[in-house]
N, C-alpha and C. Protein backbone atom coordinates (compact mmCIF):
# COMPACT_ATOMS: atom_id res chain seq x y z
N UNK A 1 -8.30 -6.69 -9.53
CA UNK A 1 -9.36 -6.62 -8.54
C UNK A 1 -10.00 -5.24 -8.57
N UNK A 2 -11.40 -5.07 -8.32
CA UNK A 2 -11.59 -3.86 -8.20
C UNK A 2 -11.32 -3.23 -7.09
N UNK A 3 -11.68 -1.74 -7.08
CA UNK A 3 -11.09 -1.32 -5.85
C UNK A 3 -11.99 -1.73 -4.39
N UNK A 4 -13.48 -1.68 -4.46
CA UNK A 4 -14.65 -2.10 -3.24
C UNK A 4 -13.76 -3.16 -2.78
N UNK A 5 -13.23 -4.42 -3.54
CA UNK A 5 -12.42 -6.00 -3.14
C UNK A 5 -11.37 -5.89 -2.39
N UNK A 6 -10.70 -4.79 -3.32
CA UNK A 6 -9.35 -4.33 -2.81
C UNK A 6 -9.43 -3.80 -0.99
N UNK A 7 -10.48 -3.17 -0.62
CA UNK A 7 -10.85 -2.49 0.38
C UNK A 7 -11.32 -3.54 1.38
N UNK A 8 -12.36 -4.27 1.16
CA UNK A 8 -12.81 -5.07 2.12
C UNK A 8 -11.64 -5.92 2.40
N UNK A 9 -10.49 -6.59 1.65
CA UNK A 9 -9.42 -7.49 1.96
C UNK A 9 -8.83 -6.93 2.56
N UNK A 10 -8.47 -5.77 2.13
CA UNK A 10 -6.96 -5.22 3.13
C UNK A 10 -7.52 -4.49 4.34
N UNK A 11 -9.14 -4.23 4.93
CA UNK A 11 -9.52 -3.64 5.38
C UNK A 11 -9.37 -4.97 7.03
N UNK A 12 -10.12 -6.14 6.45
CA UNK A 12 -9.88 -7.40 7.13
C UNK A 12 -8.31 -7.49 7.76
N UNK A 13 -7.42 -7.76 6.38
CA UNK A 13 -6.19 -8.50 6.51
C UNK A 13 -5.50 -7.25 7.36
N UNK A 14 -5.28 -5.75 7.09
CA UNK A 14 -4.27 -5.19 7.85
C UNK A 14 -5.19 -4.51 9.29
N UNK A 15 -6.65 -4.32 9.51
CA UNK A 15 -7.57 -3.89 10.63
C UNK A 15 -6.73 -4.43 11.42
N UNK A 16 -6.57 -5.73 10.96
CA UNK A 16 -6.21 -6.89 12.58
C UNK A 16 -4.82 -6.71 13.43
N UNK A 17 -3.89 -5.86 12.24
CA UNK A 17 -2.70 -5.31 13.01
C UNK A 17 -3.15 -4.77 13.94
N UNK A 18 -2.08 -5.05 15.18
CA UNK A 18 -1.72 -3.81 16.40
C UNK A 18 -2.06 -2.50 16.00
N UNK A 19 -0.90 -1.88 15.50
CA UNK A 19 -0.64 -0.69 15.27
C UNK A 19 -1.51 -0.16 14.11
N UNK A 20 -2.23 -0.88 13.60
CA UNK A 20 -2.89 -0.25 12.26
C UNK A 20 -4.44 0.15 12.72
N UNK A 21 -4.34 1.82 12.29
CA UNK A 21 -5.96 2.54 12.13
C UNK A 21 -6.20 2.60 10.12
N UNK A 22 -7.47 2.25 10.31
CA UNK A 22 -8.15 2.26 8.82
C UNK A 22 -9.39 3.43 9.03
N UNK A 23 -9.22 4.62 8.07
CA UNK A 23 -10.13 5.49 7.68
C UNK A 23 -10.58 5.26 6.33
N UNK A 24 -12.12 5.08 5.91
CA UNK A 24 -12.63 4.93 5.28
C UNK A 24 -13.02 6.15 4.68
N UNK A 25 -12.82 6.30 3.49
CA UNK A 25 -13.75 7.89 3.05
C UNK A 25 -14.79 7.38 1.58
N UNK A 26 -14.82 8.07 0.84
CA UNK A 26 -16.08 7.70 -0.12
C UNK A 26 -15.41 7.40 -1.75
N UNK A 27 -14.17 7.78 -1.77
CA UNK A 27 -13.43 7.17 -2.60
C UNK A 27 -11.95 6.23 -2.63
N UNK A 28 -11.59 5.94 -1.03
CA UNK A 28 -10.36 5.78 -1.03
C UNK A 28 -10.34 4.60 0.61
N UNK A 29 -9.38 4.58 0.90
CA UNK A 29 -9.16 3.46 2.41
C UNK A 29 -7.95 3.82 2.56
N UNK A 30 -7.78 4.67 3.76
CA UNK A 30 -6.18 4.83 3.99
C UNK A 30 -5.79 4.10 5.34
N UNK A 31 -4.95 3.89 5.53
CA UNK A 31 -4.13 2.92 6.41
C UNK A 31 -3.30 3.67 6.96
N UNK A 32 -3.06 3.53 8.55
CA UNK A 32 -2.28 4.61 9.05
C UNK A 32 -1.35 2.94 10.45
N UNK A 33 -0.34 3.55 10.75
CA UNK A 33 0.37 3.23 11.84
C UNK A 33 0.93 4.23 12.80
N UNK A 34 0.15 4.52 14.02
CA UNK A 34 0.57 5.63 14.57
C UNK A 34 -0.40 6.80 13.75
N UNK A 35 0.04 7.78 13.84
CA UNK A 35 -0.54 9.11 12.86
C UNK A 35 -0.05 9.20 11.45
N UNK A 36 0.73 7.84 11.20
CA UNK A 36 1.43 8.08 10.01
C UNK A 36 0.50 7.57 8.43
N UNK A 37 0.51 7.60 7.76
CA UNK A 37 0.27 6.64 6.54
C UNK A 37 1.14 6.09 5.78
N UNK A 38 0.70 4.79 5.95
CA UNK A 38 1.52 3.55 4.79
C UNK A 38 1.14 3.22 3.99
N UNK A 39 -0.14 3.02 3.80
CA UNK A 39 -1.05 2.79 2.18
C UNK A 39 -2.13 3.55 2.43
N UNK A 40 -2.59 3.33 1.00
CA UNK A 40 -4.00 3.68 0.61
C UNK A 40 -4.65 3.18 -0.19
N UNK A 41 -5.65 2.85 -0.51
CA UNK A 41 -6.34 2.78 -2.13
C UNK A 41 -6.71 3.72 -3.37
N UNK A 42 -6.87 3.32 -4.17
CA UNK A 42 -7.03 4.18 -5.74
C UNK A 42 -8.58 3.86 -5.93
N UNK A 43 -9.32 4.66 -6.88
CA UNK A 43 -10.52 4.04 -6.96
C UNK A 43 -10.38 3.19 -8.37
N UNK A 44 -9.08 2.95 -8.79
CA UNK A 44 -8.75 2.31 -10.06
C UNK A 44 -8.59 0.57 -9.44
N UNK A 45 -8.51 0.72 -8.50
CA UNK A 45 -7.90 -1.15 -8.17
C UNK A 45 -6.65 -0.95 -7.40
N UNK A 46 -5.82 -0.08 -7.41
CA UNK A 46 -4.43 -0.09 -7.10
C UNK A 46 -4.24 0.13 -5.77
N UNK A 47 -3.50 -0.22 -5.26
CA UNK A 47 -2.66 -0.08 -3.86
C UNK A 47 -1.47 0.54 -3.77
N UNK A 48 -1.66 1.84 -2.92
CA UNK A 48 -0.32 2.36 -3.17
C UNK A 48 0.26 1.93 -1.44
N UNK A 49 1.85 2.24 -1.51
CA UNK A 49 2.42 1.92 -0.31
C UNK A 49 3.65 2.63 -0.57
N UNK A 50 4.35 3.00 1.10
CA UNK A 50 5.14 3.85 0.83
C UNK A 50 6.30 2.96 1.63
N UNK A 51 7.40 2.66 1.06
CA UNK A 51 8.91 1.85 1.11
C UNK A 51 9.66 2.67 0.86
N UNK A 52 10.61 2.39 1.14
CA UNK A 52 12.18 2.94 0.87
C UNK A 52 12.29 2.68 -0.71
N UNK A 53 13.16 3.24 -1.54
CA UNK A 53 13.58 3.57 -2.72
C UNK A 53 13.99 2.49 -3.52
N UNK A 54 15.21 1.78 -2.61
CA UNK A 54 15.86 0.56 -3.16
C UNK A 54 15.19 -0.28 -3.23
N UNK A 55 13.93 -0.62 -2.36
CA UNK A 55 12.69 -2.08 -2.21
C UNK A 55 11.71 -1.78 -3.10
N UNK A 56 11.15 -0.40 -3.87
CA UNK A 56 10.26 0.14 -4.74
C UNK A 56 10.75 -0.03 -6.08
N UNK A 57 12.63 -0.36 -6.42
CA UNK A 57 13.13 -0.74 -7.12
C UNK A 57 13.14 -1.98 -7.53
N UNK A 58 13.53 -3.13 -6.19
CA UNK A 58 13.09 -4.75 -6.61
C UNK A 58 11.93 -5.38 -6.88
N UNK A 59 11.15 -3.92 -6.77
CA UNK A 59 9.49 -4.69 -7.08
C UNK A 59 9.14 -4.55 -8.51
N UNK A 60 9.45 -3.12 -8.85
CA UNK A 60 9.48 -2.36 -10.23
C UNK A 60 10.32 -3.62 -11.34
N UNK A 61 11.72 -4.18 -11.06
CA UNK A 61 11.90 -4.83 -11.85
C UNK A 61 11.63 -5.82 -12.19
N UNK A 62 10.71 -6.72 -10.62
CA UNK A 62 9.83 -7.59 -11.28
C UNK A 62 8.62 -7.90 -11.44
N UNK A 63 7.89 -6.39 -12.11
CA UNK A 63 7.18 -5.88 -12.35
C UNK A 63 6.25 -6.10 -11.47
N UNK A 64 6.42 -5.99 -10.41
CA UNK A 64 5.21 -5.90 -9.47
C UNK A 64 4.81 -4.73 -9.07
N UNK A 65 5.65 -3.63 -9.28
CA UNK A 65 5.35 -2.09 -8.85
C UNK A 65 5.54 -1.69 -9.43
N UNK A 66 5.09 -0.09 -9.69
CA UNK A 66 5.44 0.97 -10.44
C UNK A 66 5.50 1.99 -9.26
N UNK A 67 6.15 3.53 -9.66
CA UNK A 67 6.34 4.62 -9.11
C UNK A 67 5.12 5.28 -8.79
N UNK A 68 4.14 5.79 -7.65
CA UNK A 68 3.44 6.87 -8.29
C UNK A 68 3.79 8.07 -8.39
N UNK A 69 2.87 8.06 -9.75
CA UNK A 69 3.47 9.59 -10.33
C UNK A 69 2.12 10.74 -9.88
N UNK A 70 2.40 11.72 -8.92
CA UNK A 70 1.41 12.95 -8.90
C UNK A 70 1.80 14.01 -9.87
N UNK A 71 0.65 14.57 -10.93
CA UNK A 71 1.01 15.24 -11.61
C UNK A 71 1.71 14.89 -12.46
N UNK A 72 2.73 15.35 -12.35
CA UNK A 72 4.21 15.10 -13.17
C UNK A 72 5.52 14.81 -12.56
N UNK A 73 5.27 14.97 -11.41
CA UNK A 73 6.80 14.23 -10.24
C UNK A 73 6.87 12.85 -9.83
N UNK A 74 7.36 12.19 -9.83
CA UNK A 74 7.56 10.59 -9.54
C UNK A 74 7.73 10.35 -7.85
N UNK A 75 6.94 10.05 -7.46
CA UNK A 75 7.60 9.60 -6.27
C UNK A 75 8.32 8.65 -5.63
N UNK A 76 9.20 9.28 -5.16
CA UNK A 76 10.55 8.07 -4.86
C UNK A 76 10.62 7.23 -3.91
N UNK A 77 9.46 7.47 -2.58
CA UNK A 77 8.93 6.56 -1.89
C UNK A 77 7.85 5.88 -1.55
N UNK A 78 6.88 6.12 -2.93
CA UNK A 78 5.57 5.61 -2.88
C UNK A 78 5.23 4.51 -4.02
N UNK A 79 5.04 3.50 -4.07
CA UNK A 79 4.64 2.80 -4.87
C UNK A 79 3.34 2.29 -5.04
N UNK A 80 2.94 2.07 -6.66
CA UNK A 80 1.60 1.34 -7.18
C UNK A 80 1.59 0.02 -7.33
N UNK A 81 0.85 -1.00 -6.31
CA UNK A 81 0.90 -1.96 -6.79
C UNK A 81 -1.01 -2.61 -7.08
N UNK A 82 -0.69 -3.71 -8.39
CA UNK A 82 -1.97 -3.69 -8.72
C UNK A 82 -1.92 -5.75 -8.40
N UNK A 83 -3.35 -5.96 -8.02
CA UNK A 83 -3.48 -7.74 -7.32
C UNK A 83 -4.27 -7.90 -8.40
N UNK A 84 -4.06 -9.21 -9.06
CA UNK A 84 -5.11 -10.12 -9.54
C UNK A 84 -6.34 -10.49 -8.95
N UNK A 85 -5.99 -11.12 -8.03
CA UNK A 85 -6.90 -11.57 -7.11
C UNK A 85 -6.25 -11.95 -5.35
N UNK A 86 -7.81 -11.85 -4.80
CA UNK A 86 -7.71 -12.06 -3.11
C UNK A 86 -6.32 -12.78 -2.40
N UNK A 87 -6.20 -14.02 -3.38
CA UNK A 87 -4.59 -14.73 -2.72
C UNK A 87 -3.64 -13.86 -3.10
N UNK A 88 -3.44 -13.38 -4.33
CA UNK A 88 -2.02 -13.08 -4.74
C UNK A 88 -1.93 -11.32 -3.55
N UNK A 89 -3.37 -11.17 -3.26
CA UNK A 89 -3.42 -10.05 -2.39
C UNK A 89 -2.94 -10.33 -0.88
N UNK A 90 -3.30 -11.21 -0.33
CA UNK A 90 -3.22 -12.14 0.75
C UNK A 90 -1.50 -12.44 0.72
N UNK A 91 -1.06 -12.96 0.04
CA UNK A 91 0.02 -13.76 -0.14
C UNK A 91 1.61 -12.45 -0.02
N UNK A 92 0.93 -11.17 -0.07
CA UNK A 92 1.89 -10.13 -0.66
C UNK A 92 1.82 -9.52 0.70
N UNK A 93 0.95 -9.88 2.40
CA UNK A 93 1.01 -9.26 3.52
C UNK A 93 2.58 -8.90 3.98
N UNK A 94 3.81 -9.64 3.79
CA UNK A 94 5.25 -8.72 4.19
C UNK A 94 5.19 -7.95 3.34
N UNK A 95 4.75 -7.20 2.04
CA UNK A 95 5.16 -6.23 1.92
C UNK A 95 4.35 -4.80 2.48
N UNK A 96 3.18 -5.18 2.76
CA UNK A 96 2.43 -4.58 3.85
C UNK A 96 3.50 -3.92 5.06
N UNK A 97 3.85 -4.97 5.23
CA UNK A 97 4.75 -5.42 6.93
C UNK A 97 5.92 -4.23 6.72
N UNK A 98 6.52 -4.42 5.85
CA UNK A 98 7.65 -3.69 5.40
C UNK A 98 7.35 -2.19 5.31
N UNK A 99 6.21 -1.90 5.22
CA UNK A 99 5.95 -0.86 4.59
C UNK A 99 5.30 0.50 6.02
N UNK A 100 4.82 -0.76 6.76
CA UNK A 100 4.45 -0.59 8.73
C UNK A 100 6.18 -0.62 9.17
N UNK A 101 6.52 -1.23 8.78
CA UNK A 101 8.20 -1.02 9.90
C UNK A 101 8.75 0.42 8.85
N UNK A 102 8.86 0.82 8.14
CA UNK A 102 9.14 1.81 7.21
C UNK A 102 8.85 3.32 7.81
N UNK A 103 7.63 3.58 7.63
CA UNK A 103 7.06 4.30 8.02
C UNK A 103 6.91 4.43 9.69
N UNK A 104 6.89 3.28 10.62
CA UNK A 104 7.00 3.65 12.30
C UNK A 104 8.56 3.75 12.72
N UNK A 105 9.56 3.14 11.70
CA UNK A 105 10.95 3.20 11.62
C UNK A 105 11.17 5.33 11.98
N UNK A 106 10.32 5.90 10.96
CA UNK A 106 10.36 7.25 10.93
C UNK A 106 11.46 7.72 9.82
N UNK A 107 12.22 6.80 8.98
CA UNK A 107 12.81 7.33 8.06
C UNK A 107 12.64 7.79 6.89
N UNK A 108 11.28 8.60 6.94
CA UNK A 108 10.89 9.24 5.93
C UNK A 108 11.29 10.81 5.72
């Protein structure tokens, strides 16, 4: 998906949360719960989200995620994930969910 698609869906699908504020800027869509951030967008297509270590692991092996890497450091609680399309985007909202209890959990 490109990233504009990527933005208007998740802008719809997670706006409608309670707890979720969406800031728009001119390259990116970040997603906040509380003052915190749980995702964002890439201007590549990608969705990053920030989980616990061990759940960034069961995604990675079935290949649904990768690590992001800044620079040259890996991050151990942020993951890249990339959608085909609108359903398979739609269809992936608990890990959204997971990612809102994560981050308002405060165990970062």
């Amino acid at each position: 998906m490109k990233s504009t698609e990527v933005e208007v869906v998740l802008t719809e699908m997670l706006g409608s949360l309670a707890t979720v504020v969406v800031q728009k800027k001119k390259n990116k869509t970040t997603f906040f719960t509380g003052e915190k951030v749980f995702s964002f967008t890439r201007k590549d297509g990608g969705v990053i989200l920030k989980l616990p270590n061990a759940l960034i692991e069961e995604y990675r092996k079935k290949r649904k995620a990768s690590y992001l890497v800044m620079g040259k450091k890996q991050m151990k609680e942020w993951a890249v994930f990339r959608f085909e399309n609108e359903k398979a985007l739609r269809k992936d909202l608990p890990i959204f969910k997971k990612a809102i209890g994560f981050v308002s959990a405060g165990k970062t």
